[in-house]
N, C-alpha and C. Protein backbone atom coordinates (compact mmCIF):
# COMPACT_ATOMS: atom_id res chain seq x y z
N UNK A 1 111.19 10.15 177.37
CA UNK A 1 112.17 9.07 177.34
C UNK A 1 113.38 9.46 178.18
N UNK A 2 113.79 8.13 178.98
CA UNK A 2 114.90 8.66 179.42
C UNK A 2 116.32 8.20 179.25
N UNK A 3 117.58 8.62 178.99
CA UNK A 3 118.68 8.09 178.12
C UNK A 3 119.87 7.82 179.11
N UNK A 4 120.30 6.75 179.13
CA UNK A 4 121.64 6.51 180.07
C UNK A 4 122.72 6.50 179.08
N UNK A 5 123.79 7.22 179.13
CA UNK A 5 125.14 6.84 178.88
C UNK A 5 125.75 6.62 179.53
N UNK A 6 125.48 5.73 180.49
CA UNK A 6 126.44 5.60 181.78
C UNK A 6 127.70 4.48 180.86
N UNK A 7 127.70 3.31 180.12
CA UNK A 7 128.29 2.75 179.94
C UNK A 7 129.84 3.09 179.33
N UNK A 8 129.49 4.44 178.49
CA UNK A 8 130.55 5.43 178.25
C UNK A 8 131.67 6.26 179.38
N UNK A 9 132.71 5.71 179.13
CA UNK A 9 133.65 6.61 180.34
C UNK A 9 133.28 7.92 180.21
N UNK A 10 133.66 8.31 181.33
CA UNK A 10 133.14 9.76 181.96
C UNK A 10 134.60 11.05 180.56
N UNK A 11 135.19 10.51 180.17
CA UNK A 11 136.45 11.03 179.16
C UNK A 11 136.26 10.06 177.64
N UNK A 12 135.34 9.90 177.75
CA UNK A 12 135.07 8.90 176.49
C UNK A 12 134.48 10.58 174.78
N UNK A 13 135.58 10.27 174.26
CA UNK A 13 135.21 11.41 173.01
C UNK A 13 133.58 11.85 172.89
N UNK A 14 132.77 10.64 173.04
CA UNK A 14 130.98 10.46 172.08
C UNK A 14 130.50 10.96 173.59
N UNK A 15 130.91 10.91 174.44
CA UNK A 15 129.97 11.29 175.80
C UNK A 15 129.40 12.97 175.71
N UNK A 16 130.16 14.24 174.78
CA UNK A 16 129.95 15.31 175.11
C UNK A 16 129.03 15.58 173.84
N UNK A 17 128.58 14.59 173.24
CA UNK A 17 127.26 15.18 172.17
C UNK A 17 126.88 13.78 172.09
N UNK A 18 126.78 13.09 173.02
CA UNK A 18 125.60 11.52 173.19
C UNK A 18 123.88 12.48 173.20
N UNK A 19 124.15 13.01 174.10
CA UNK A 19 122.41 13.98 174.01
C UNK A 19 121.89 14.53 172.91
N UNK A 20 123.07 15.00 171.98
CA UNK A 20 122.34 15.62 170.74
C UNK A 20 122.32 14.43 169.93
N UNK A 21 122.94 13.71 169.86
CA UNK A 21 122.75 12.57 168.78
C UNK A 21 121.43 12.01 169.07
N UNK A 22 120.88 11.76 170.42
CA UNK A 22 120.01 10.83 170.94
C UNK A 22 118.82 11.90 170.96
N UNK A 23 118.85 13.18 170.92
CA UNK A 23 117.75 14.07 170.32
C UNK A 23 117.96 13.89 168.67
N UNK A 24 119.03 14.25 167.75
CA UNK A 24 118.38 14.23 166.52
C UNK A 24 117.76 12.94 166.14
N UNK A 25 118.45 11.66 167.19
CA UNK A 25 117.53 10.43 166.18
C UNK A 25 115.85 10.27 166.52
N UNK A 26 115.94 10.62 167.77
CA UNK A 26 114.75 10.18 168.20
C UNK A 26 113.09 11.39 168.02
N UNK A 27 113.65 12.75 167.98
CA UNK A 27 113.26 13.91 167.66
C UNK A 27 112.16 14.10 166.26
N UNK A 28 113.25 13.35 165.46
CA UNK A 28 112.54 13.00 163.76
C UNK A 28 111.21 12.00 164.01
N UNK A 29 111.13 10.96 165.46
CA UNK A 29 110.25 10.17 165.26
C UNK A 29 109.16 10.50 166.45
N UNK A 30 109.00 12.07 166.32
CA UNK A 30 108.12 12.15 167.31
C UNK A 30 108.15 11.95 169.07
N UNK A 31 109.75 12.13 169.05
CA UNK A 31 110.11 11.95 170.64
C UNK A 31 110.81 12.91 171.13
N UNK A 32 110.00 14.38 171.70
CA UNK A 32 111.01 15.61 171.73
C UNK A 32 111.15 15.64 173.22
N UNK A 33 110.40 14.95 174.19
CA UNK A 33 110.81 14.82 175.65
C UNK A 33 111.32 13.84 175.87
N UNK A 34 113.18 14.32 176.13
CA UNK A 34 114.24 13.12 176.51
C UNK A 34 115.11 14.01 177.54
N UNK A 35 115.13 13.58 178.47
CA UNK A 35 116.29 13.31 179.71
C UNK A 35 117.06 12.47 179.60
N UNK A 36 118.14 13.15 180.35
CA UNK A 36 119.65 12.53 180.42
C UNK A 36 120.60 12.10 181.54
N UNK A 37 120.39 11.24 182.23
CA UNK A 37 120.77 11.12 183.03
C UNK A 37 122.37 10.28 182.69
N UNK A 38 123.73 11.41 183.58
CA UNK A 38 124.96 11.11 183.39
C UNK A 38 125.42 9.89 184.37
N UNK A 39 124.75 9.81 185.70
CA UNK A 39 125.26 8.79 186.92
C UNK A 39 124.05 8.18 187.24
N UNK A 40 123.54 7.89 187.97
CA UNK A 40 122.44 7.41 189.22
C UNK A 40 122.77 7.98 190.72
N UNK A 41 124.10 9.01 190.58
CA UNK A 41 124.02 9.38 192.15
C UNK A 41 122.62 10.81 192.47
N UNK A 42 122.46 10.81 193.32
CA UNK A 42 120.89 11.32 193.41
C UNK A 42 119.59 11.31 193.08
N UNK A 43 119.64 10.01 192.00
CA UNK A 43 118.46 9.63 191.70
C UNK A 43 117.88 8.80 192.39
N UNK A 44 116.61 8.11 192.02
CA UNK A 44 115.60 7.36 192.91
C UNK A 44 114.68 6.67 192.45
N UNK A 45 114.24 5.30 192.32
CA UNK A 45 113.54 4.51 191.61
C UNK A 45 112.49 5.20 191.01
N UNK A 46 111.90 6.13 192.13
CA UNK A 46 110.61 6.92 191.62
C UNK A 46 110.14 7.07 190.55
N UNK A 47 111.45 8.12 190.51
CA UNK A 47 111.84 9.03 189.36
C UNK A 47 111.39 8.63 187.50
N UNK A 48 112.03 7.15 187.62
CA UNK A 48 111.19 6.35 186.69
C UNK A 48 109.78 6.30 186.32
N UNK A 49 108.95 6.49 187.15
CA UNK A 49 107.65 6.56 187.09
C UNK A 49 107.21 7.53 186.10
N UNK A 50 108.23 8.69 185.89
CA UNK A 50 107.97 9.85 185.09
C UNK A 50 108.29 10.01 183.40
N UNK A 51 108.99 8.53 183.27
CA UNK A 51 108.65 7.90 181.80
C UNK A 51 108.74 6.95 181.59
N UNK A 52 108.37 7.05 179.85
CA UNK A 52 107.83 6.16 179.57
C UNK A 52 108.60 5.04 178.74
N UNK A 53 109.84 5.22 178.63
CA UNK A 53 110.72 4.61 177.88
C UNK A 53 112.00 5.21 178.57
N UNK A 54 112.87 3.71 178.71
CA UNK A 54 114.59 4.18 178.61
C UNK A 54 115.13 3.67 177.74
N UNK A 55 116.00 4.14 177.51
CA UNK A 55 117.15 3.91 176.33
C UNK A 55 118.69 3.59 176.92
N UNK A 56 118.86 2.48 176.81
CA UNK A 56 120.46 2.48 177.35
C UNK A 56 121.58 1.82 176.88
N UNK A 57 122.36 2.84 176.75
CA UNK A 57 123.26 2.97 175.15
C UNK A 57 124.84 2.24 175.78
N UNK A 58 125.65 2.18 174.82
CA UNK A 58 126.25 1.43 174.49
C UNK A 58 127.61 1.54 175.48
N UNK A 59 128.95 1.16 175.01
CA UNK A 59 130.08 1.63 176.00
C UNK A 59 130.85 0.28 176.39
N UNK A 60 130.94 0.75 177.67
CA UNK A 60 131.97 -0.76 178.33
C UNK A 60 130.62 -1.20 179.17
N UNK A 61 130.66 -2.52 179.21
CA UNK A 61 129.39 -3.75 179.60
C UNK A 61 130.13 -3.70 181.09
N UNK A 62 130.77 -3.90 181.47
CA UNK A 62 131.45 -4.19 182.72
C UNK A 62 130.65 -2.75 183.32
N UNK A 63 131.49 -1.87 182.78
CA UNK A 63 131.51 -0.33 183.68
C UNK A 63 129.77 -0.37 183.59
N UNK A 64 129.25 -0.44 182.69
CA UNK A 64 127.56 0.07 183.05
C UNK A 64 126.83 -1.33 183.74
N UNK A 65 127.42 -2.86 183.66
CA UNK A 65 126.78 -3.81 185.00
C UNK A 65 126.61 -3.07 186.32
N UNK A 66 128.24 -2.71 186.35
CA UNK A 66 128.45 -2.41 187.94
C UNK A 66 128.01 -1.21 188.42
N UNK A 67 127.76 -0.45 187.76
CA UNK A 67 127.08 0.97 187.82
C UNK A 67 125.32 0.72 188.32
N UNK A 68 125.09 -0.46 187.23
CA UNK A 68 123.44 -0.69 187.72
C UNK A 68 123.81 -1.53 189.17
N UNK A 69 124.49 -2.11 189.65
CA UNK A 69 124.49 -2.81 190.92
C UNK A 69 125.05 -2.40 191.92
N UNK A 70 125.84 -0.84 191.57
CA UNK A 70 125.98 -0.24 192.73
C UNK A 70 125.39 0.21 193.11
N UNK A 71 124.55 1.35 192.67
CA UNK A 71 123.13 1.78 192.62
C UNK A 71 121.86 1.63 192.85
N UNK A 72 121.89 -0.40 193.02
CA UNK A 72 120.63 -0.39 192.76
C UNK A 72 119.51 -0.28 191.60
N UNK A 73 119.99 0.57 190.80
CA UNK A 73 119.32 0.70 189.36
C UNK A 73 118.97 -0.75 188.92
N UNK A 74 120.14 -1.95 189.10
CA UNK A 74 120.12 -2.91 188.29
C UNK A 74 118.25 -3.51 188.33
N UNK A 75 117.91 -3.37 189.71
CA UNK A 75 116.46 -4.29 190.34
C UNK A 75 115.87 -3.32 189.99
N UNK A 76 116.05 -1.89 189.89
CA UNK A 76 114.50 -0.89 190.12
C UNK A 76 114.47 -1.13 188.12
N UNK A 77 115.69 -1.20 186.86
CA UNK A 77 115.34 -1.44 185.77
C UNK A 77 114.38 -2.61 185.54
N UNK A 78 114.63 -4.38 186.21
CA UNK A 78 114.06 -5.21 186.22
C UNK A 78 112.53 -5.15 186.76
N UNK A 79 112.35 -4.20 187.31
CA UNK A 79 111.14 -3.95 187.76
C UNK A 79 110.24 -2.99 186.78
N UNK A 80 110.86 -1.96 186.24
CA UNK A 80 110.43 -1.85 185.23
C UNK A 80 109.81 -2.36 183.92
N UNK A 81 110.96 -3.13 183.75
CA UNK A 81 110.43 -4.24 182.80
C UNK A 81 109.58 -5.03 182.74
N UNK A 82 109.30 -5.67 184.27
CA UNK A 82 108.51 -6.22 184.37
C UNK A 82 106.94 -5.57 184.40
N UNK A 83 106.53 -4.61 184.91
CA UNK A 83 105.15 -3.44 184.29
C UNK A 83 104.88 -3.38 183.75
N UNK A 84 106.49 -3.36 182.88
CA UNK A 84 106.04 -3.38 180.81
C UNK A 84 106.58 -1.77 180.48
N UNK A 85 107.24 -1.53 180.98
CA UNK A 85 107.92 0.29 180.65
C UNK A 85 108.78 -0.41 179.30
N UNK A 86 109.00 0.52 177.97
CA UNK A 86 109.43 0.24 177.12
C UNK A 86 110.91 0.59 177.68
N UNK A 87 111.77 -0.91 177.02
CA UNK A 87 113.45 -0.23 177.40
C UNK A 87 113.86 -0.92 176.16
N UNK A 88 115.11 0.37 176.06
CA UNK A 88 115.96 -0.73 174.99
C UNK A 88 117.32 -0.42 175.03
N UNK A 89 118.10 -1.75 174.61
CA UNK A 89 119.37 -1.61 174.78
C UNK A 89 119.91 -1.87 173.48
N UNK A 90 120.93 -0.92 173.44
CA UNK A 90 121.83 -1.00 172.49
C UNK A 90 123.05 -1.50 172.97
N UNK A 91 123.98 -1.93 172.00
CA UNK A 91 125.19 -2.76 172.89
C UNK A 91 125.48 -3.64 173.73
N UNK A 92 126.45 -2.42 174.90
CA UNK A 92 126.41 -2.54 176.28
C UNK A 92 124.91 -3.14 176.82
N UNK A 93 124.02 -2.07 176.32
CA UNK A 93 122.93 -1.84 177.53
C UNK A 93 122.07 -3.23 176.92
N UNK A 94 122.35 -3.28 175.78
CA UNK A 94 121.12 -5.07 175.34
C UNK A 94 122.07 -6.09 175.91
N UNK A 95 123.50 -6.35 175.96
CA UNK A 95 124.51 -7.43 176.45
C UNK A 95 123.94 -7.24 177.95
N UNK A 96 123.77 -6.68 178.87
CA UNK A 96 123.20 -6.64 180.47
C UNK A 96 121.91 -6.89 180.67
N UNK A 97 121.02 -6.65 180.15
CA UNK A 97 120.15 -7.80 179.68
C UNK A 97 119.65 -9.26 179.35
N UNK A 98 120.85 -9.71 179.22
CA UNK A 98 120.96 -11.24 178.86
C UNK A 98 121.33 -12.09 180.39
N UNK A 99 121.76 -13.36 180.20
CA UNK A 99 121.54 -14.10 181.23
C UNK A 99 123.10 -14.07 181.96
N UNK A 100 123.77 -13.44 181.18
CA UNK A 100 125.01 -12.99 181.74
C UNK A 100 126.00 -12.38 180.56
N UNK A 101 126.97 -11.87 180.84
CA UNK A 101 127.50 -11.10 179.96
C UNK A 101 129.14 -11.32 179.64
N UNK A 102 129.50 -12.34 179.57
CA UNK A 102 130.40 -13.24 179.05
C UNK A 102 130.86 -13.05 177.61
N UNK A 103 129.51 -12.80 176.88
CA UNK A 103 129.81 -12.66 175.71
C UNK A 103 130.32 -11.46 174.89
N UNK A 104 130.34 -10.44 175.92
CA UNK A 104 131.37 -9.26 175.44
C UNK A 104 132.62 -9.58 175.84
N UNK A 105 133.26 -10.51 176.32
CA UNK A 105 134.58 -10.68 176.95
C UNK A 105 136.05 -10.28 175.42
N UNK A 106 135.45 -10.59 174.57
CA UNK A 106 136.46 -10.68 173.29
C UNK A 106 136.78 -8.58 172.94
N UNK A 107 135.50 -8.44 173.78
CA UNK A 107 135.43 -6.64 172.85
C UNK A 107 135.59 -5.86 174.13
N UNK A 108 135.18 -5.88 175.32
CA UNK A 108 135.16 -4.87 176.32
C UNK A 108 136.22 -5.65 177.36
N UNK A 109 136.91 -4.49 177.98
CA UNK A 109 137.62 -4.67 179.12
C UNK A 109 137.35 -4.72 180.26
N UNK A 110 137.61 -5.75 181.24
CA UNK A 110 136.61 -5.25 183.04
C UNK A 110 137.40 -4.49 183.67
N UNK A 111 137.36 -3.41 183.45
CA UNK A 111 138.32 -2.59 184.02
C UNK A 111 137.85 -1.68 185.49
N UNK A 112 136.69 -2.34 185.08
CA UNK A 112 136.20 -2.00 187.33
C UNK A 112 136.24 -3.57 188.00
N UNK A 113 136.84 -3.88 187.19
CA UNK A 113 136.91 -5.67 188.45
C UNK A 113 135.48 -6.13 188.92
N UNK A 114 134.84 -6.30 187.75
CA UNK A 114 133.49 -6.84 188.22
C UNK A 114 133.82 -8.85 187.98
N UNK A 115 133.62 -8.97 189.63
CA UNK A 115 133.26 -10.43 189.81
C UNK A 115 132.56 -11.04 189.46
N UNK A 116 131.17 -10.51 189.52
CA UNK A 116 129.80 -11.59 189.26
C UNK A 116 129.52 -10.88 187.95
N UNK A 117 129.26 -11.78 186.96
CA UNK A 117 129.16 -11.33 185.22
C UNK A 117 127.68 -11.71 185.18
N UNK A 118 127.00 -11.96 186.09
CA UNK A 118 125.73 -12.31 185.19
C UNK A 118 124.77 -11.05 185.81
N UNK A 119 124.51 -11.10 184.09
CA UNK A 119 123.45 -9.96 183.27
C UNK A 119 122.08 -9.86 184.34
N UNK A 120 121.37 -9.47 183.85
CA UNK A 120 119.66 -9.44 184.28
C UNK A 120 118.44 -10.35 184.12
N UNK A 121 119.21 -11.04 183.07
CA UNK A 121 118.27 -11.85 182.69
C UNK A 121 116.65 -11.97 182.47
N UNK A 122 116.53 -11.22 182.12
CA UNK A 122 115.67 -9.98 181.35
C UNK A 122 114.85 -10.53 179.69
N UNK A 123 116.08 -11.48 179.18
CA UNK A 123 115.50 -12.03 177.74
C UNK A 123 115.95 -13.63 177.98
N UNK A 124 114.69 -13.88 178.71
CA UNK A 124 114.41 -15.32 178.65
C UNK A 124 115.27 -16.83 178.88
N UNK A 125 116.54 -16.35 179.65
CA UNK A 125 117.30 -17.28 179.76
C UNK A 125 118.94 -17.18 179.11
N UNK A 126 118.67 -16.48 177.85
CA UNK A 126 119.50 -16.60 176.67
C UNK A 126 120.66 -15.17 177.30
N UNK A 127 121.32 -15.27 176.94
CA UNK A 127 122.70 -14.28 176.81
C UNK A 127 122.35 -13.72 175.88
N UNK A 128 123.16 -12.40 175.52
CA UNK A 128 123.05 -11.72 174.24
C UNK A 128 124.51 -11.20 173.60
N UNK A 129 124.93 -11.50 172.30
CA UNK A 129 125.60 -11.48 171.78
C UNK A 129 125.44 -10.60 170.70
N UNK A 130 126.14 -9.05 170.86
CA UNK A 130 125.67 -8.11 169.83
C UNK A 130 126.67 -8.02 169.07
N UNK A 131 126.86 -7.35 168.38
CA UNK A 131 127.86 -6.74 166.86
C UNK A 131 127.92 -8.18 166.17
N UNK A 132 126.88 -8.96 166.02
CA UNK A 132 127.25 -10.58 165.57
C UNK A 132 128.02 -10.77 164.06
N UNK A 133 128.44 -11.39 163.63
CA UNK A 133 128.98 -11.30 162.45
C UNK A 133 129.35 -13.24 162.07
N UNK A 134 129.14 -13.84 161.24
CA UNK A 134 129.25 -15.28 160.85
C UNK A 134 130.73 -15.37 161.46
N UNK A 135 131.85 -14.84 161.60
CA UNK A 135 132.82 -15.17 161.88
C UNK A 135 133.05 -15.11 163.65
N UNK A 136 132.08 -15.12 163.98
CA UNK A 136 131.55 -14.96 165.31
C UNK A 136 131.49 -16.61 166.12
N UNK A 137 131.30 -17.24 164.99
CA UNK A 137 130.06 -18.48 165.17
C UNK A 137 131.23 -19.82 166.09
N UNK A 138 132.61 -20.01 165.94
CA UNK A 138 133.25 -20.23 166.69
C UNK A 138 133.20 -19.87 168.16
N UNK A 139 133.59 -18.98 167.98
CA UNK A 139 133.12 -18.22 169.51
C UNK A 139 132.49 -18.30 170.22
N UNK A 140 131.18 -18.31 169.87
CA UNK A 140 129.97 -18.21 170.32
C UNK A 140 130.01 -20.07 170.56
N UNK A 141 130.14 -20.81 169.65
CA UNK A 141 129.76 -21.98 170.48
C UNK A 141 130.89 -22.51 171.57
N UNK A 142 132.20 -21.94 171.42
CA UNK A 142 132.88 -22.30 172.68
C UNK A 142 132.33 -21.53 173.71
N UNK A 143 132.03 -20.50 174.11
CA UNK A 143 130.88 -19.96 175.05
C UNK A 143 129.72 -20.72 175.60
N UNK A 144 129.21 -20.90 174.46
CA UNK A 144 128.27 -22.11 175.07
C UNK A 144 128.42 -23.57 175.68
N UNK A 145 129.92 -23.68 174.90
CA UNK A 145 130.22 -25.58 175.84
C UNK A 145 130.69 -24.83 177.12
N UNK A 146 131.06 -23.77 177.26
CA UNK A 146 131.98 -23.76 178.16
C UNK A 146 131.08 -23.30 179.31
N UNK A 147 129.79 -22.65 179.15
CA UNK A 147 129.09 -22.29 180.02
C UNK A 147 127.65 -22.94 180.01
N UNK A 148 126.99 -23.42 179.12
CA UNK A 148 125.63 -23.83 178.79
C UNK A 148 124.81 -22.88 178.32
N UNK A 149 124.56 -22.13 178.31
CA UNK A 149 123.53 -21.00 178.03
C UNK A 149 123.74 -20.89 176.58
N UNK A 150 122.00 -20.86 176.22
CA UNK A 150 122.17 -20.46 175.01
C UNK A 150 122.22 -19.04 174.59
N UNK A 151 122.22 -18.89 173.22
CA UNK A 151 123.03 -17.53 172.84
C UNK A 151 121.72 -16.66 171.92
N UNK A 152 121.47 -15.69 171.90
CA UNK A 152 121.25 -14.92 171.27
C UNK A 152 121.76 -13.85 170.07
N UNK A 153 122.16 -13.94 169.33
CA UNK A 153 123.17 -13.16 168.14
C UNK A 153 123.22 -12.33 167.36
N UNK A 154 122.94 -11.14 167.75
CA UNK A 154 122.00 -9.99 167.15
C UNK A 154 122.69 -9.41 165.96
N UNK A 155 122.97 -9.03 164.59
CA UNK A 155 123.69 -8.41 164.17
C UNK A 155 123.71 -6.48 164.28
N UNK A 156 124.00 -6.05 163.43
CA UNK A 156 123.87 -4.63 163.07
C UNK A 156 122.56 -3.95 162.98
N UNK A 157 121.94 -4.71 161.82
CA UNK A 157 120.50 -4.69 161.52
C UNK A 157 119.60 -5.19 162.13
N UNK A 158 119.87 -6.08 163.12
CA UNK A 158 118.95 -6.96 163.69
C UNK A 158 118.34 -6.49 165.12
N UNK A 159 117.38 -6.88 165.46
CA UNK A 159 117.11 -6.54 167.18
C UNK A 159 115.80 -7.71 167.58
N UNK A 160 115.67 -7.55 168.94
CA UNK A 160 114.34 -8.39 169.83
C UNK A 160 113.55 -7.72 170.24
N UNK A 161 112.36 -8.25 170.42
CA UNK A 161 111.36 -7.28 171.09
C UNK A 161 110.56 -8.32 172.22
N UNK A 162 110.89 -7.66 173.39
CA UNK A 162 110.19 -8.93 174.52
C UNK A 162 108.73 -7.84 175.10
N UNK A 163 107.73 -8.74 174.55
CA UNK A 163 106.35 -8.20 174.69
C UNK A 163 105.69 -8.92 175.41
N UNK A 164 104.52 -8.66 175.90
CA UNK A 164 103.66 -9.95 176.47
C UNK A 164 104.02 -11.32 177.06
N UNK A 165 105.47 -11.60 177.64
CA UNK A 165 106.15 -13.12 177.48
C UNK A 165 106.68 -13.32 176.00
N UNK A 166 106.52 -12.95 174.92
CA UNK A 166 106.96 -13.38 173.36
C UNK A 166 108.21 -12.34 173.20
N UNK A 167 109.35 -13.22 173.08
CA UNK A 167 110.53 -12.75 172.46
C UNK A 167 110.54 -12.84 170.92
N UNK A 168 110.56 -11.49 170.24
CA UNK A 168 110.33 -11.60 168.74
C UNK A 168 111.53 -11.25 167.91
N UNK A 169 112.18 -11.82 166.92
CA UNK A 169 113.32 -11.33 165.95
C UNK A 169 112.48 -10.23 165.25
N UNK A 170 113.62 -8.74 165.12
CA UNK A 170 113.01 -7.51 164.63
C UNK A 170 113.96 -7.27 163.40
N UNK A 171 113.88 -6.51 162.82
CA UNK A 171 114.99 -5.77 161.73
C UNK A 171 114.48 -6.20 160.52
N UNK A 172 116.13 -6.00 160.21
CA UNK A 172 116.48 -5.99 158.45
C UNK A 172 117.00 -7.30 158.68
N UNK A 173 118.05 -8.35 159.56
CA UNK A 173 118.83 -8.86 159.16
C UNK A 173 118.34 -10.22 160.53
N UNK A 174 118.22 -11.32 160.24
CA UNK A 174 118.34 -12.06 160.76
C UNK A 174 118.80 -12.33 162.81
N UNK A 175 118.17 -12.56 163.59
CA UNK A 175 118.99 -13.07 164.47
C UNK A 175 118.97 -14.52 164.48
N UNK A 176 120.42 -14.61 164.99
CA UNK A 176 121.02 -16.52 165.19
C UNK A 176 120.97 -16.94 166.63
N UNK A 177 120.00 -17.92 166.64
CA UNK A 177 119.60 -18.46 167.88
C UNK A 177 120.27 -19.43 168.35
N UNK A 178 121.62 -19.78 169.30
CA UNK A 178 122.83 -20.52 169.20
C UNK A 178 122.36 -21.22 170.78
N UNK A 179 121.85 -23.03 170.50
CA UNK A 179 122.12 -23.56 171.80
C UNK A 179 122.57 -24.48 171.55
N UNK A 180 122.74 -25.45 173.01
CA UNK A 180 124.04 -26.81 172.75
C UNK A 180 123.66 -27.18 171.64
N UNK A 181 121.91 -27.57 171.09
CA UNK A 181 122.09 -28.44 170.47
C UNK A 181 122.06 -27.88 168.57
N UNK A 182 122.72 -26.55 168.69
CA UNK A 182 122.71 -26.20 167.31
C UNK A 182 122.25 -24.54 166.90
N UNK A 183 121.98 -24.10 165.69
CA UNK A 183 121.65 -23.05 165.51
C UNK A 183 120.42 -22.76 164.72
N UNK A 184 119.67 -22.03 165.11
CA UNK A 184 118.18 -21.78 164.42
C UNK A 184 118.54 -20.20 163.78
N UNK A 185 118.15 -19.94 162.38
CA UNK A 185 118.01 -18.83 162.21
C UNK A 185 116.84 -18.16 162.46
N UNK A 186 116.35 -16.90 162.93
CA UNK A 186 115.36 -15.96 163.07
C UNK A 186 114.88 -15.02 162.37
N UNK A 187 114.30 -14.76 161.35
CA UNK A 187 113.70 -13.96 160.32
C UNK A 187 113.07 -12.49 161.13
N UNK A 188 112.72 -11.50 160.82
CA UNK A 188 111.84 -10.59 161.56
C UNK A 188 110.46 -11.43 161.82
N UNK A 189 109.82 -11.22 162.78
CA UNK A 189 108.37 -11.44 163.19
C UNK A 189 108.17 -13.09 163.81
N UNK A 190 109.79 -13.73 163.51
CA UNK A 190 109.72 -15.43 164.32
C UNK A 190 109.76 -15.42 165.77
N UNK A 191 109.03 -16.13 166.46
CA UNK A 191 109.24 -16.07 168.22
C UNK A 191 110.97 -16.99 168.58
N UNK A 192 110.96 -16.03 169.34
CA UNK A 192 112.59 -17.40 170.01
C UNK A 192 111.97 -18.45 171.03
N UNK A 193 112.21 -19.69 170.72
CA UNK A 193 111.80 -20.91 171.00
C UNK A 193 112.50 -20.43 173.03
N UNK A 194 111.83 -20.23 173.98
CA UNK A 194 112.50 -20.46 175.32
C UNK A 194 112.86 -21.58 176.23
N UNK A 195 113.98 -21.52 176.72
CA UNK A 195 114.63 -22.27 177.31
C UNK A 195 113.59 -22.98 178.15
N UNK A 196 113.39 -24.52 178.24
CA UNK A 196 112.72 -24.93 179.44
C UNK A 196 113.01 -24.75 180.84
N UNK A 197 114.49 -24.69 180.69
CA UNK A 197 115.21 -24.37 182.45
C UNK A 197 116.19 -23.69 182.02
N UNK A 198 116.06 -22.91 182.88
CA UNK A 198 117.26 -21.49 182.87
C UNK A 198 118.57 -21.73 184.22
């Protein structure tokens, strides 16, 4: 597996034991080969080829967009995905994923002056909206008049799994499926209904 903390400032407290944390969790489940990659300077799409899963963790959404699009990373990840290489995002790294990333605007700062906000689009049309919480739900639909896209609303407990074309609600806790015309709740194991036009 391979682990990005790029989204974490380079002086960010959690950056100097992100590797051991991301060995003890993953270690317990049978995952003792993990790399760490701190930048993308000297790396190379290749390189990917040599696993089998990334992991890409949390931080400022701005700082780790523009990091995948300076780089390049942003297309050689989408290409990944598309093969079917297991990735997953936490945070940051699931909000860049979505159809743009607007919806961290309330929690992260753009403090590299990133112009173009849209995500990867990666999960089906929908944006992604993490740390969700019911008091969210304002928010989230002025987001949506104000832009169209529907929303994705992941809580704490909650996560997606995009397999085969099927976007699936995972966890303990519900995801809230937020478009113009309303809100669907998502149980574990329900498909998310996809956008006809993106």
């Amino acid at each position: 597996m391979l682990y990005w903390p790029m989204a974490l400032p380079d002086d960010h407290p959690l950056r100097a034991t992100c590797f051991d944390w991301i060995c003890s969790v993953f270690q317990r489940l049978g995952v003792a080969n993990i790399a760490m990659w701190t930048d993308f300077l000297g790396h190379s799409e290749s390189e990917l080829e040599h696993f089998e899963a990334i992991y890409i963790g949390g931080g400022n959404t701005y700082r780790l967009l523009h990091l995948l699009g300076e780089s390049g990373f942003d297309q050689a990840l989408l290409r990944g995905i598309r093969s079917g290489k297991a990735v997953y995002g936490g945070s940051a790294g699931a909000a860049i994923l979505g159809r743009d990333i607007q919806t961290v605007a309330h929690m992260d700062q753009n403090l590299v002056g990133l112009n173009d906000q849209h995500g990867l689009d990666a999960m089906g049309g929908y944006a992604i909206w993490c740390h969700y919480e019911p008091a969210d739900n304002t928010r989230i639909t002025a987001y949506i008049e104000a832009n169209v896209v529907p929303v994705l609303a992941i809580s704490e407990r909650a996560g997606l799994v995009l397999e085969d074309g099927r976007l699936i609600a995972s966890g303990y806790e519900p995801t809230i499926c937020f478009t113009p015309a309303g809100r669907r709740v998502l149980d574990a194991g329900q498909d998310v209904v996809l956008p006809t036009s993106t």
